[in-house]
C-alpha atoms as a PDB file:
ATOM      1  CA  UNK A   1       0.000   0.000   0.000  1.00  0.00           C
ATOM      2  CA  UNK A   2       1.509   3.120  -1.067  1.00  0.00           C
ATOM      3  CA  UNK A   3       1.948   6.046   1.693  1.00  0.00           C
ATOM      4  CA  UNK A   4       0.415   9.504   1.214  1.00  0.00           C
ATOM      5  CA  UNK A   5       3.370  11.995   0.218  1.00  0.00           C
ATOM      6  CA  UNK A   6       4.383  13.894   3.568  1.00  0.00           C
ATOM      7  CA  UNK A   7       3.110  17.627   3.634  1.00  0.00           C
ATOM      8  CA  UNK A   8       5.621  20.062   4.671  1.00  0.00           C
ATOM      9  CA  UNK A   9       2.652  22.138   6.145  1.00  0.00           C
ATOM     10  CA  UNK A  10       2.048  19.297   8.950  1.00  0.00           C
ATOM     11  CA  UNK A  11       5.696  19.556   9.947  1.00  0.00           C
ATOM     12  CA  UNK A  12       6.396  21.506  13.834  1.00  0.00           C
ATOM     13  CA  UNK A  13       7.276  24.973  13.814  1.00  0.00           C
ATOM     14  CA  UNK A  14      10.781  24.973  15.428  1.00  0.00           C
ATOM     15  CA  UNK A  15      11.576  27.882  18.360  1.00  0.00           C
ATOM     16  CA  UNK A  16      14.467  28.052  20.235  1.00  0.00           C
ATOM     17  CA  UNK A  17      15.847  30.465  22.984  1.00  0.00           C
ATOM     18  CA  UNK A  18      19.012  30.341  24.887  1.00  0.00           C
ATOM     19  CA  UNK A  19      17.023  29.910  27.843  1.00  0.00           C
ATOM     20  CA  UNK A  20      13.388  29.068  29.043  1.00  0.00           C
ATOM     21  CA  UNK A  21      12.305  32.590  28.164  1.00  0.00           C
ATOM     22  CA  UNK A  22      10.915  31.813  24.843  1.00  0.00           C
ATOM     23  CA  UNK A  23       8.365  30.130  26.601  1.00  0.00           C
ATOM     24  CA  UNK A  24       6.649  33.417  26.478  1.00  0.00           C
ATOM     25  CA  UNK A  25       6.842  33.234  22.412  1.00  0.00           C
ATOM     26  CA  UNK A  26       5.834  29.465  22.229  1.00  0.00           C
ATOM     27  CA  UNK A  27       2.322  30.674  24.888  1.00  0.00           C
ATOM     28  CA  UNK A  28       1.573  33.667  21.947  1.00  0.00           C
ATOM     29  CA  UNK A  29       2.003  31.096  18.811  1.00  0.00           C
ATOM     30  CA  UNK A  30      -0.382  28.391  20.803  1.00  0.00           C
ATOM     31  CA  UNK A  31      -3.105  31.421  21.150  1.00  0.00           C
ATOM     32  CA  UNK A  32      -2.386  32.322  17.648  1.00  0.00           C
ATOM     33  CA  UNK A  33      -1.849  29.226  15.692  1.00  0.00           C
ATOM     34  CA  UNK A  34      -3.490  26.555  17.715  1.00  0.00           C
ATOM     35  CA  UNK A  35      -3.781  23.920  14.891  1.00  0.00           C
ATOM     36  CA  UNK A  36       0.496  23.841  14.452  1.00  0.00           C
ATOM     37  CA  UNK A  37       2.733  21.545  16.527  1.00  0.00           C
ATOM     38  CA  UNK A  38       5.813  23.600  18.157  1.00  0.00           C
ATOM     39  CA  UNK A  39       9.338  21.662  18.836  1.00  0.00           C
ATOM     40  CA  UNK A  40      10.715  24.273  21.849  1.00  0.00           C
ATOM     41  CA  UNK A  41      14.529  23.564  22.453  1.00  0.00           C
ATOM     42  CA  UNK A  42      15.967  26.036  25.214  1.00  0.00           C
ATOM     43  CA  UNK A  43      19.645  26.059  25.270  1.00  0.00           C
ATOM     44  CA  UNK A  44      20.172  26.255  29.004  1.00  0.00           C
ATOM     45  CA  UNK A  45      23.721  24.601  29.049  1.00  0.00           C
ATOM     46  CA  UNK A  46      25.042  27.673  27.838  1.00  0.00           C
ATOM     47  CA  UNK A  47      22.303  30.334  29.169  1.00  0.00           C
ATOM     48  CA  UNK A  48      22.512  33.214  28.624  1.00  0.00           C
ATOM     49  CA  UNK A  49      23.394  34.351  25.620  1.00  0.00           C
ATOM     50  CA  UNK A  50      23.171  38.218  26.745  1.00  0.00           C
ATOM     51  CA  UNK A  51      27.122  38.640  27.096  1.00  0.00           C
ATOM     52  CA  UNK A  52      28.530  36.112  24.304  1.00  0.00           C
ATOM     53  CA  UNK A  53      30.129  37.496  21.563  1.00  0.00           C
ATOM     54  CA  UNK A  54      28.512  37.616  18.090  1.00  0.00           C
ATOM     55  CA  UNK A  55      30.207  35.086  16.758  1.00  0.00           C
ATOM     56  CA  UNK A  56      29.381  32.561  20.123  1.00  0.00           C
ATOM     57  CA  UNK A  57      26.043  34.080  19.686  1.00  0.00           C
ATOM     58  CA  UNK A  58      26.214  32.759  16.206  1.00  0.00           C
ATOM     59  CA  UNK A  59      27.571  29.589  16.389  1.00  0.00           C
ATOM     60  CA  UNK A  60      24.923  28.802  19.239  1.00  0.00           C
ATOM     61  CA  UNK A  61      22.679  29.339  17.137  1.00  0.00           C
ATOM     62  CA  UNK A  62      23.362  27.460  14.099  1.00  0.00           C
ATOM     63  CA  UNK A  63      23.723  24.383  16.181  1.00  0.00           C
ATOM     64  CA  UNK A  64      20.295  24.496  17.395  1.00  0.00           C
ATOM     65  CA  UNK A  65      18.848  25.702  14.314  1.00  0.00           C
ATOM     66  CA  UNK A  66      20.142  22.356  13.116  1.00  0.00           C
ATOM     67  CA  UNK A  67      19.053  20.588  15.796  1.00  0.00           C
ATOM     68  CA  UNK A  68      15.601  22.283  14.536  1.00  0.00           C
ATOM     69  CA  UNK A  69      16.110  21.131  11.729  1.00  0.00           C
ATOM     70  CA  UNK A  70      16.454  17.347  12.416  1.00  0.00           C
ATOM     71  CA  UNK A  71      13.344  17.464  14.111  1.00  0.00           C
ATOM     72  CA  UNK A  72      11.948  18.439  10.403  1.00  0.00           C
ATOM     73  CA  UNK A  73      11.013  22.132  11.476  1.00  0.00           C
ATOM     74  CA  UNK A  74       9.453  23.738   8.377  1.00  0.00           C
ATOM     75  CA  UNK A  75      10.465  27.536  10.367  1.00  0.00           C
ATOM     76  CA  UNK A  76      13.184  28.476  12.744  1.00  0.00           C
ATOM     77  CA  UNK A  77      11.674  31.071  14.788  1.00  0.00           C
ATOM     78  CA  UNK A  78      14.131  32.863  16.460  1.00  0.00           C
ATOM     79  CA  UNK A  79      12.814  33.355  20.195  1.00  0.00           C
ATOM     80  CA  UNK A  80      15.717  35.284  21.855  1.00  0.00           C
ATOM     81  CA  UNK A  81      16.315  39.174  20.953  1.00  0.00           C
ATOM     82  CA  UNK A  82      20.231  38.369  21.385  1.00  0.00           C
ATOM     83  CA  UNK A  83      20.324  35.508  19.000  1.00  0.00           C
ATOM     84  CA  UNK A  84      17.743  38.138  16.526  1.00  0.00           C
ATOM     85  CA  UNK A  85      19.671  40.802  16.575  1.00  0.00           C
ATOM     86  CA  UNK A  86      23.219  39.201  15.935  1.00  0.00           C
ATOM     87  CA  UNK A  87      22.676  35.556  14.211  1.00  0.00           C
ATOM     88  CA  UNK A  88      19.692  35.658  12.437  1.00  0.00           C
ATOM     89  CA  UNK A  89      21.332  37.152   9.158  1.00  0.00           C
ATOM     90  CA  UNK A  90      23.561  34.039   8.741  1.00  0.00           C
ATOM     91  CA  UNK A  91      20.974  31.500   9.567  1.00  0.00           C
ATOM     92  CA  UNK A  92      18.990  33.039   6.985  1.00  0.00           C
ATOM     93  CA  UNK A  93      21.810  32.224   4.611  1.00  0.00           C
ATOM     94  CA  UNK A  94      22.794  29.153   5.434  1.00  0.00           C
ATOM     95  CA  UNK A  95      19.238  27.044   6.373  1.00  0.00           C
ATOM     96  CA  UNK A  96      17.083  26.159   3.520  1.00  0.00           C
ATOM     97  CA  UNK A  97      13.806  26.816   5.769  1.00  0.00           C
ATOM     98  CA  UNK A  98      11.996  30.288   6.835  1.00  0.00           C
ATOM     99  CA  UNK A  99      14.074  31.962   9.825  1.00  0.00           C
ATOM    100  CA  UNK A 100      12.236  34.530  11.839  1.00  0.00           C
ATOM    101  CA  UNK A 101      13.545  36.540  14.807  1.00  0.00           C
ATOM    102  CA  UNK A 102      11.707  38.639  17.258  1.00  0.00           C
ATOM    103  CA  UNK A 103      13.553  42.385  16.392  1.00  0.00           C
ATOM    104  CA  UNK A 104      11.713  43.156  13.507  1.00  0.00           C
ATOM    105  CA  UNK A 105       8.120  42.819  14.121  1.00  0.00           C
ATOM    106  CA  UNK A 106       9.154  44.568  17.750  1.00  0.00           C
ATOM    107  CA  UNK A 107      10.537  47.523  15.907  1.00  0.00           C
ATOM    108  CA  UNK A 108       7.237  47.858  13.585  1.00  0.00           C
ATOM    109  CA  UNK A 109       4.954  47.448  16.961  1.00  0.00           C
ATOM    110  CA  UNK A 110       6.786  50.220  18.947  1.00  0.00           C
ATOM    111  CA  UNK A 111       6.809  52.577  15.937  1.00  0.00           C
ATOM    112  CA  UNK A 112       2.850  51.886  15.675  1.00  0.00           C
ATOM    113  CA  UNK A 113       2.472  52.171  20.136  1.00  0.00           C
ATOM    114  CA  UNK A 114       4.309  55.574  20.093  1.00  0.00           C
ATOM    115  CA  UNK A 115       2.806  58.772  19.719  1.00  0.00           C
ATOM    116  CA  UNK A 116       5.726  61.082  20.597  1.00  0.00           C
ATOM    117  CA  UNK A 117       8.039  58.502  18.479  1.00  0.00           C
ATOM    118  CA  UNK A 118      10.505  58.880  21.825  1.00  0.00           C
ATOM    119  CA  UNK A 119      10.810  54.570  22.111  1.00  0.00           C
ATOM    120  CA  UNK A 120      12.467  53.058  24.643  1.00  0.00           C
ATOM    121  CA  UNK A 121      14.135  49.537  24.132  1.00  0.00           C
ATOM    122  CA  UNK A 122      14.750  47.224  27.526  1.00  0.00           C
ATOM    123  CA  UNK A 123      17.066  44.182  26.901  1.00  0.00           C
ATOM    124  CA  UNK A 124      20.323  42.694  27.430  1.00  0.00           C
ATOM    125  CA  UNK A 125      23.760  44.198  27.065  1.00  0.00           C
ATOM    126  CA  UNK A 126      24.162  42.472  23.829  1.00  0.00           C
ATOM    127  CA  UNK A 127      20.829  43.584  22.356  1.00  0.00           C
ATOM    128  CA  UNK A 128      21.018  46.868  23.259  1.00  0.00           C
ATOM    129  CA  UNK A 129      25.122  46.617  22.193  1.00  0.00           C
ATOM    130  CA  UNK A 130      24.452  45.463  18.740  1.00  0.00           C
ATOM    131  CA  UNK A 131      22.177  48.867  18.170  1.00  0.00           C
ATOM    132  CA  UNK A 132      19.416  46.121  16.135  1.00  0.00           C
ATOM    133  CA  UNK A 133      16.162  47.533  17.572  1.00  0.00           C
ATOM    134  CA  UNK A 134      17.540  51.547  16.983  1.00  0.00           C
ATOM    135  CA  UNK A 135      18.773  50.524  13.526  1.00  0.00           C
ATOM    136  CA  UNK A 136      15.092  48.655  12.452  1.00  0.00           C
ATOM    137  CA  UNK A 137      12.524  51.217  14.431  1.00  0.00           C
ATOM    138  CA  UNK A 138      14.391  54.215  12.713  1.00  0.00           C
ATOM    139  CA  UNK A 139      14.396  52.301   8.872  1.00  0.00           C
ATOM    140  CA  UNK A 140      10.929  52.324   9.445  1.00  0.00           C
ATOM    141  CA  UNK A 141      10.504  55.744  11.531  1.00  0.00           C
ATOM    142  CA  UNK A 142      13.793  58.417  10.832  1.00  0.00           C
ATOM    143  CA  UNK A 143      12.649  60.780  13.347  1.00  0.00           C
ATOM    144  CA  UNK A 144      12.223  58.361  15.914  1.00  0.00           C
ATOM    145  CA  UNK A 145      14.265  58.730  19.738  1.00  0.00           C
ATOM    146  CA  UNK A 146      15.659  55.685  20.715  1.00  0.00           C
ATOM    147  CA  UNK A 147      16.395  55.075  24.537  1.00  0.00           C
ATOM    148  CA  UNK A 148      18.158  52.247  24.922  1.00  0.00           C
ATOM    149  CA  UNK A 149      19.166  50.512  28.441  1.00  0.00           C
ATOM    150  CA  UNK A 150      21.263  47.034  28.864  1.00  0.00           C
ATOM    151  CA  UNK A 151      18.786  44.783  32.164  1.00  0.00           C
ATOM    152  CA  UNK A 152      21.615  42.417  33.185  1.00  0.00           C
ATOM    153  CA  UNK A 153      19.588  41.780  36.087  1.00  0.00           C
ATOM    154  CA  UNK A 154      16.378  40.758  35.250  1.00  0.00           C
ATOM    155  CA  UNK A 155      16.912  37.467  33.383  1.00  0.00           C
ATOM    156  CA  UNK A 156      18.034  35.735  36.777  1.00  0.00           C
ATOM    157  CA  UNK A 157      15.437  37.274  38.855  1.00  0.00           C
ATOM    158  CA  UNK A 158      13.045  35.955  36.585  1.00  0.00           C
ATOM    159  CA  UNK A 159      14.963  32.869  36.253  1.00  0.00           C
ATOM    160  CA  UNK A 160      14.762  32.158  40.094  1.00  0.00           C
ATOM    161  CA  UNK A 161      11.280  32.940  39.516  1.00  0.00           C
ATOM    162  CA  UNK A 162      10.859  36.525  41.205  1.00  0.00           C
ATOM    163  CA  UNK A 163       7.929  37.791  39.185  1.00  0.00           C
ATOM    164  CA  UNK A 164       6.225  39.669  41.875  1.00  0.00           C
ATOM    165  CA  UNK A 165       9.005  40.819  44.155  1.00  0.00           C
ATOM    166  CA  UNK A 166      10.012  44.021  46.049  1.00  0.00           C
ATOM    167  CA  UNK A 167      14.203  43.413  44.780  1.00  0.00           C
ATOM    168  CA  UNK A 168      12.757  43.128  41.311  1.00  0.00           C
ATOM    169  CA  UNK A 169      10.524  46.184  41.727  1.00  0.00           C
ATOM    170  CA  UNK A 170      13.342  48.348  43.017  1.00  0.00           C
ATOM    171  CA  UNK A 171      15.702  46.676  40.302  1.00  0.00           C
ATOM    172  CA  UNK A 172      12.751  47.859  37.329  1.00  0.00           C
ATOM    173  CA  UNK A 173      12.265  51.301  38.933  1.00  0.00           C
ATOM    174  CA  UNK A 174      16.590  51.824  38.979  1.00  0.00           C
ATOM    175  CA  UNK A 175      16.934  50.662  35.107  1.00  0.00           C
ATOM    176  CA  UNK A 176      13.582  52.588  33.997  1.00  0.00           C
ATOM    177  CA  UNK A 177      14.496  55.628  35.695  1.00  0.00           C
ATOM    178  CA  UNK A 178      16.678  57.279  32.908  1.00  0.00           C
ATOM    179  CA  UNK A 179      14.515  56.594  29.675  1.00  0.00           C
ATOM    180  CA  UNK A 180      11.507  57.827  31.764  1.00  0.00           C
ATOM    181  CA  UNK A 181      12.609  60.987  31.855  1.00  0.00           C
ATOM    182  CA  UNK A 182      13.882  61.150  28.777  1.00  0.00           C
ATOM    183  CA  UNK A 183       9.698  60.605  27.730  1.00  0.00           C
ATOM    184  CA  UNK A 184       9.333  57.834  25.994  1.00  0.00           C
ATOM    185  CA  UNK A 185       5.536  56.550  25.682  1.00  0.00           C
ATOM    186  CA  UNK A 186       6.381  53.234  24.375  1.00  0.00           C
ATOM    187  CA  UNK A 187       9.084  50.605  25.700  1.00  0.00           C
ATOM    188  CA  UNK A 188      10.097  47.732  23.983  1.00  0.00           C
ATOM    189  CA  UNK A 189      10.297  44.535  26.285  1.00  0.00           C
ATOM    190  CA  UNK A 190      13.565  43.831  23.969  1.00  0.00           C
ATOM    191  CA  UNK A 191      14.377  40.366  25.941  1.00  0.00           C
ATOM    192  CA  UNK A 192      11.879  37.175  25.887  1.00  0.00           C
ATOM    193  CA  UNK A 193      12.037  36.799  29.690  1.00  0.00           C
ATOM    194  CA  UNK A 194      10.529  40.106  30.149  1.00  0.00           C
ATOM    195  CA  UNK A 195       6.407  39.229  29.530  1.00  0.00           C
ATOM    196  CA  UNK A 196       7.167  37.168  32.469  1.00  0.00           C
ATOM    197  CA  UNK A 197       7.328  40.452  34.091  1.00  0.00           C
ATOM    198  CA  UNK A 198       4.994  42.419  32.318  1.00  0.00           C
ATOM    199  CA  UNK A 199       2.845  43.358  35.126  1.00  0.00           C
ATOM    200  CA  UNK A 200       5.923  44.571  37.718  1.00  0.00           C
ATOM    201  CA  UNK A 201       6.995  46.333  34.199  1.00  0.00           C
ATOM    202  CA  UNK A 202       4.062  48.105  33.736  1.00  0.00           C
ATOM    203  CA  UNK A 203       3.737  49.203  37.378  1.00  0.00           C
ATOM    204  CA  UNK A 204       7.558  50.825  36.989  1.00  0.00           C
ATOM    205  CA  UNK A 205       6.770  52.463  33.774  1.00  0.00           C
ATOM    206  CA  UNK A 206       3.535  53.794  34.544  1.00  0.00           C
ATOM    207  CA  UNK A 207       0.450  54.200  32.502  1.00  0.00           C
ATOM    208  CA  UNK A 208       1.188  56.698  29.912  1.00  0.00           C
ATOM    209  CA  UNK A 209       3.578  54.330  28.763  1.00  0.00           C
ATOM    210  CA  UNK A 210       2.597  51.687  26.298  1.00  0.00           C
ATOM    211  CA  UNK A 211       4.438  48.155  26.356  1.00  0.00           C
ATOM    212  CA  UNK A 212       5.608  46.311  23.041  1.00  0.00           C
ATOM    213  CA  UNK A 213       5.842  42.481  23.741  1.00  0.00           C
ATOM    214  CA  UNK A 214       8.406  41.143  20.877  1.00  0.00           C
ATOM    215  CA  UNK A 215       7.065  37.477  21.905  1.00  0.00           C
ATOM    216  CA  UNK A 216       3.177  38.356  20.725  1.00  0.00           C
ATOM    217  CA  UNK A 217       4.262  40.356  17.828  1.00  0.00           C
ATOM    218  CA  UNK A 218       7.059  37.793  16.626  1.00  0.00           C
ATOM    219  CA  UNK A 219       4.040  35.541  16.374  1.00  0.00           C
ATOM    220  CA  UNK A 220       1.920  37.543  14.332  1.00  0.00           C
ATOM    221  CA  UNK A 221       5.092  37.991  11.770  1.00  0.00           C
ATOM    222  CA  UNK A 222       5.130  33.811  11.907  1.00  0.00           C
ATOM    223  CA  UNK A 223       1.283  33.541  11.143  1.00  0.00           C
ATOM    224  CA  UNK A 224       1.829  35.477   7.929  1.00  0.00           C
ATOM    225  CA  UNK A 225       5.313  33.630   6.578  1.00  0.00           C
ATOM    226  CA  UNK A 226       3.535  30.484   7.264  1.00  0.00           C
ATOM    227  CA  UNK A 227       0.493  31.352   5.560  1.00  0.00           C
ATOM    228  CA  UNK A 228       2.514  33.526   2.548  1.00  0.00           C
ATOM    229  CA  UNK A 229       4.334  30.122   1.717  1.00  0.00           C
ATOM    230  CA  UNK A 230       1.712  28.150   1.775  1.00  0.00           C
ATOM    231  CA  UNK A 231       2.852  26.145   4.784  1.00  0.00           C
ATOM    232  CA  UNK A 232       0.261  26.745   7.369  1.00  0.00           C
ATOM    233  CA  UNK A 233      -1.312  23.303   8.451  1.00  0.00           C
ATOM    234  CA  UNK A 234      -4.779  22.729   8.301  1.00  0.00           C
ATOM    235  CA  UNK A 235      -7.307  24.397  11.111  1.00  0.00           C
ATOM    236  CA  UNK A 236      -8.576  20.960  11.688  1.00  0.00           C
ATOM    237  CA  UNK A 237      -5.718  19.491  13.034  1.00  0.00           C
ATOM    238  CA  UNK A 238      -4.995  19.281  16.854  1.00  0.00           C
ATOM    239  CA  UNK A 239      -1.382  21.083  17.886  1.00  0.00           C
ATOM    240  CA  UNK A 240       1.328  20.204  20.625  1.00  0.00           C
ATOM    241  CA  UNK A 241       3.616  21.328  22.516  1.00  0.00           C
ATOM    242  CA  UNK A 242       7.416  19.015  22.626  1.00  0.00           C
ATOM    243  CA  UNK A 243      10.056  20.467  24.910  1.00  0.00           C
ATOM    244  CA  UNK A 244      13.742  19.871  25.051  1.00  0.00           C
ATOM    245  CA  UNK A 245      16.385  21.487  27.041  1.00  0.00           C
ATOM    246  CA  UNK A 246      20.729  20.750  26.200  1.00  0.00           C
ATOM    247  CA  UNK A 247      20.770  20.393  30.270  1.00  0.00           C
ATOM    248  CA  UNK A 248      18.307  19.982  33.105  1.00  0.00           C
ATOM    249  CA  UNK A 249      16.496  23.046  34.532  1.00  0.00           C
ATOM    250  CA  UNK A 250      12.946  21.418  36.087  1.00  0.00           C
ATOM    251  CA  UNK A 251      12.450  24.261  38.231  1.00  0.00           C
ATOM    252  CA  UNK A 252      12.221  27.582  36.620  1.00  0.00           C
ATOM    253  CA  UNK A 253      10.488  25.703  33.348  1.00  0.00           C
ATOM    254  CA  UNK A 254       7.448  24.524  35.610  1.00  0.00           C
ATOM    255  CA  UNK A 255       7.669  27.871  36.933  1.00  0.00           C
ATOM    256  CA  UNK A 256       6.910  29.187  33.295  1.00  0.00           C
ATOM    257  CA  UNK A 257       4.513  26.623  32.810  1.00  0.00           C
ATOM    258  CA  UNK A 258       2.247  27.784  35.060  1.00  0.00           C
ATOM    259  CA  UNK A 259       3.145  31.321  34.394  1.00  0.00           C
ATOM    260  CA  UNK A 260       2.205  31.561  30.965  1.00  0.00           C
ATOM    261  CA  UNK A 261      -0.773  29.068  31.537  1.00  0.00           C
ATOM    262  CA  UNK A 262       1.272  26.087  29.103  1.00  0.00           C
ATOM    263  CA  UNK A 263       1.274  22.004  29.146  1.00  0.00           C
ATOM    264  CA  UNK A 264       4.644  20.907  28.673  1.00  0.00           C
ATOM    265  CA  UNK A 265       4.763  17.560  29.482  1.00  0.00           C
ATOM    266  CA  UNK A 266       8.178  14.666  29.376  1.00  0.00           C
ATOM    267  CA  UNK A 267      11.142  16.780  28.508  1.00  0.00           C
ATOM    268  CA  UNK A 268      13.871  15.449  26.400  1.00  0.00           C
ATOM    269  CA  UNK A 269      17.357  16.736  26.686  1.00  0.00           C
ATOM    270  CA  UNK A 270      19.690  17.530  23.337  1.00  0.00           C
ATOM    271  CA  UNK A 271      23.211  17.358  23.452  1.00  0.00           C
ATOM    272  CA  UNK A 272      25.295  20.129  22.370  1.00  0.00           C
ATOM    273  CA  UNK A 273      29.265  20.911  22.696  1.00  0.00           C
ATOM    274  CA  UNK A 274      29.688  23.314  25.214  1.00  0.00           C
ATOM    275  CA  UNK A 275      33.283  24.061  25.264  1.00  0.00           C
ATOM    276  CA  UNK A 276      34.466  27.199  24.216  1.00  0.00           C
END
């Protein structure tokens, strides 16, 4: 009996972040796209990315995007801002599948939130190093006042699972400080991690400013490659979730589970060289 050919459209959507952060991205494709099966690999044997190099940010990511890639992912989505903004130019030369990162469709939603076009961008010192979110909001917006400020803290306070905390408070209230009075009325949450945070966030920045979340707007830019190549699967079919980690880190993942309101069941662990 001969097999129905494989559609390319049934295959997961791959998303990978150097940590468990891009969780948050994974929770916005499920509410988006709840038909399509997502294979999540978080590299936390080498978490975080934030202060690697660019071309350790690079290789990083090419060897998960190939790990990706043996799991037959018909798109890489890119769900760290670090690995965006410095190694998504090379995967996109190199892998013969759709790669999307988070910086662009961040940059088009904070030019859209502002009204003053004074932005601010949140993220890690890498991020906010490589200049990716002032170089895409002002292709799109010239006039546009980018604010810019490197977090270090906040990925391990959310990694230890300090969501609603007075340290974190203080710690948001210390880094928002200087690009609230500088104006802005938008901010850029410029780091996966930080929806986890969103409500602490909000409470530093105050309500004339309006939040842009890279992890729902990255999946709004994946909704429209998949369906613009014809690889969307078919609204009939029933999604999952699969989740693999290159190194054991139960705790803060079940922490994020329940956080962004996810099912992950039986993790699997990838193995990737982590010398330097």
């Amino acid at each position: 009996m001969l097999e129905s050919p494989r559609s390319p459209a049934t295959d997961p959507i791959g998303v990978f972040d150097s940590g468990i952060g891009g969780l948050t991205v994974v929770a916005a494709l499920q509410d988006l796209l709840p038909s399509e099966t997502i294979f999540y690999i978080g590299d936390t044997a080498r978490v975080p990315y934030g202060g690697k190099s660019r071309k350790t940010v690079e290789r990083y990511s090419i060897e998960i995007g190939g790990l990706l890639l043996a799991e037959r992912s018909k798109i890489i989505v890119v769900a760290c801002n670090t690995a965006s903004a410095l190694a998504v130019p090379r995967m996109q030369e190199i892998f013969n599948v759709p790669v999307q990162g988070v910086v662009a469709p961040g940059a088009a939603a904070a030019v859209q939130a502002s009204r003053n076009k004074k932005i601010g961008v949140i993220g890690t010192r890498a991020t906010v190093a490589s200049g990716a979110y002032e170089h895409a909001i002002r292709a799109l917006a010239p006039e546009a006042d980018v604010i810019s400020a490197a977090c270090p803290l906040l990925v391990p306070l959310i990694e230890e699972g300090l969501f609603e905390d007075e340290i974190t408070d203080r710690v948001l209230v210390r880094y928002l400080a200087p690009l609230l009075e500088q104006g802005i009325d938008a901010l850029v949450l410029g780091c996966t991690h930080y929806p986890l945070l969103r409500r602490a966030i909000a409470r530093a920045a105050g309500p004339d400013v309006r939040l842009v979340d890279s992890a729902r707007n990255c999946a709004l830019a994946v909704r429209d490659l998949l369906e613009s190549q014809g690889l969307a699967v078919p609204a009939d079919r029933l999604g999952r979730l699969d989740v693999a980690l290159t190194d054991s880190t139960e705790g803060f993942l079940r922490a994020a589970e329940k956080a962004l309101d996810l099912e992950i069941g039986d993790v699997s662990l990838r193995a990737v060289q982590t010398a330097e």
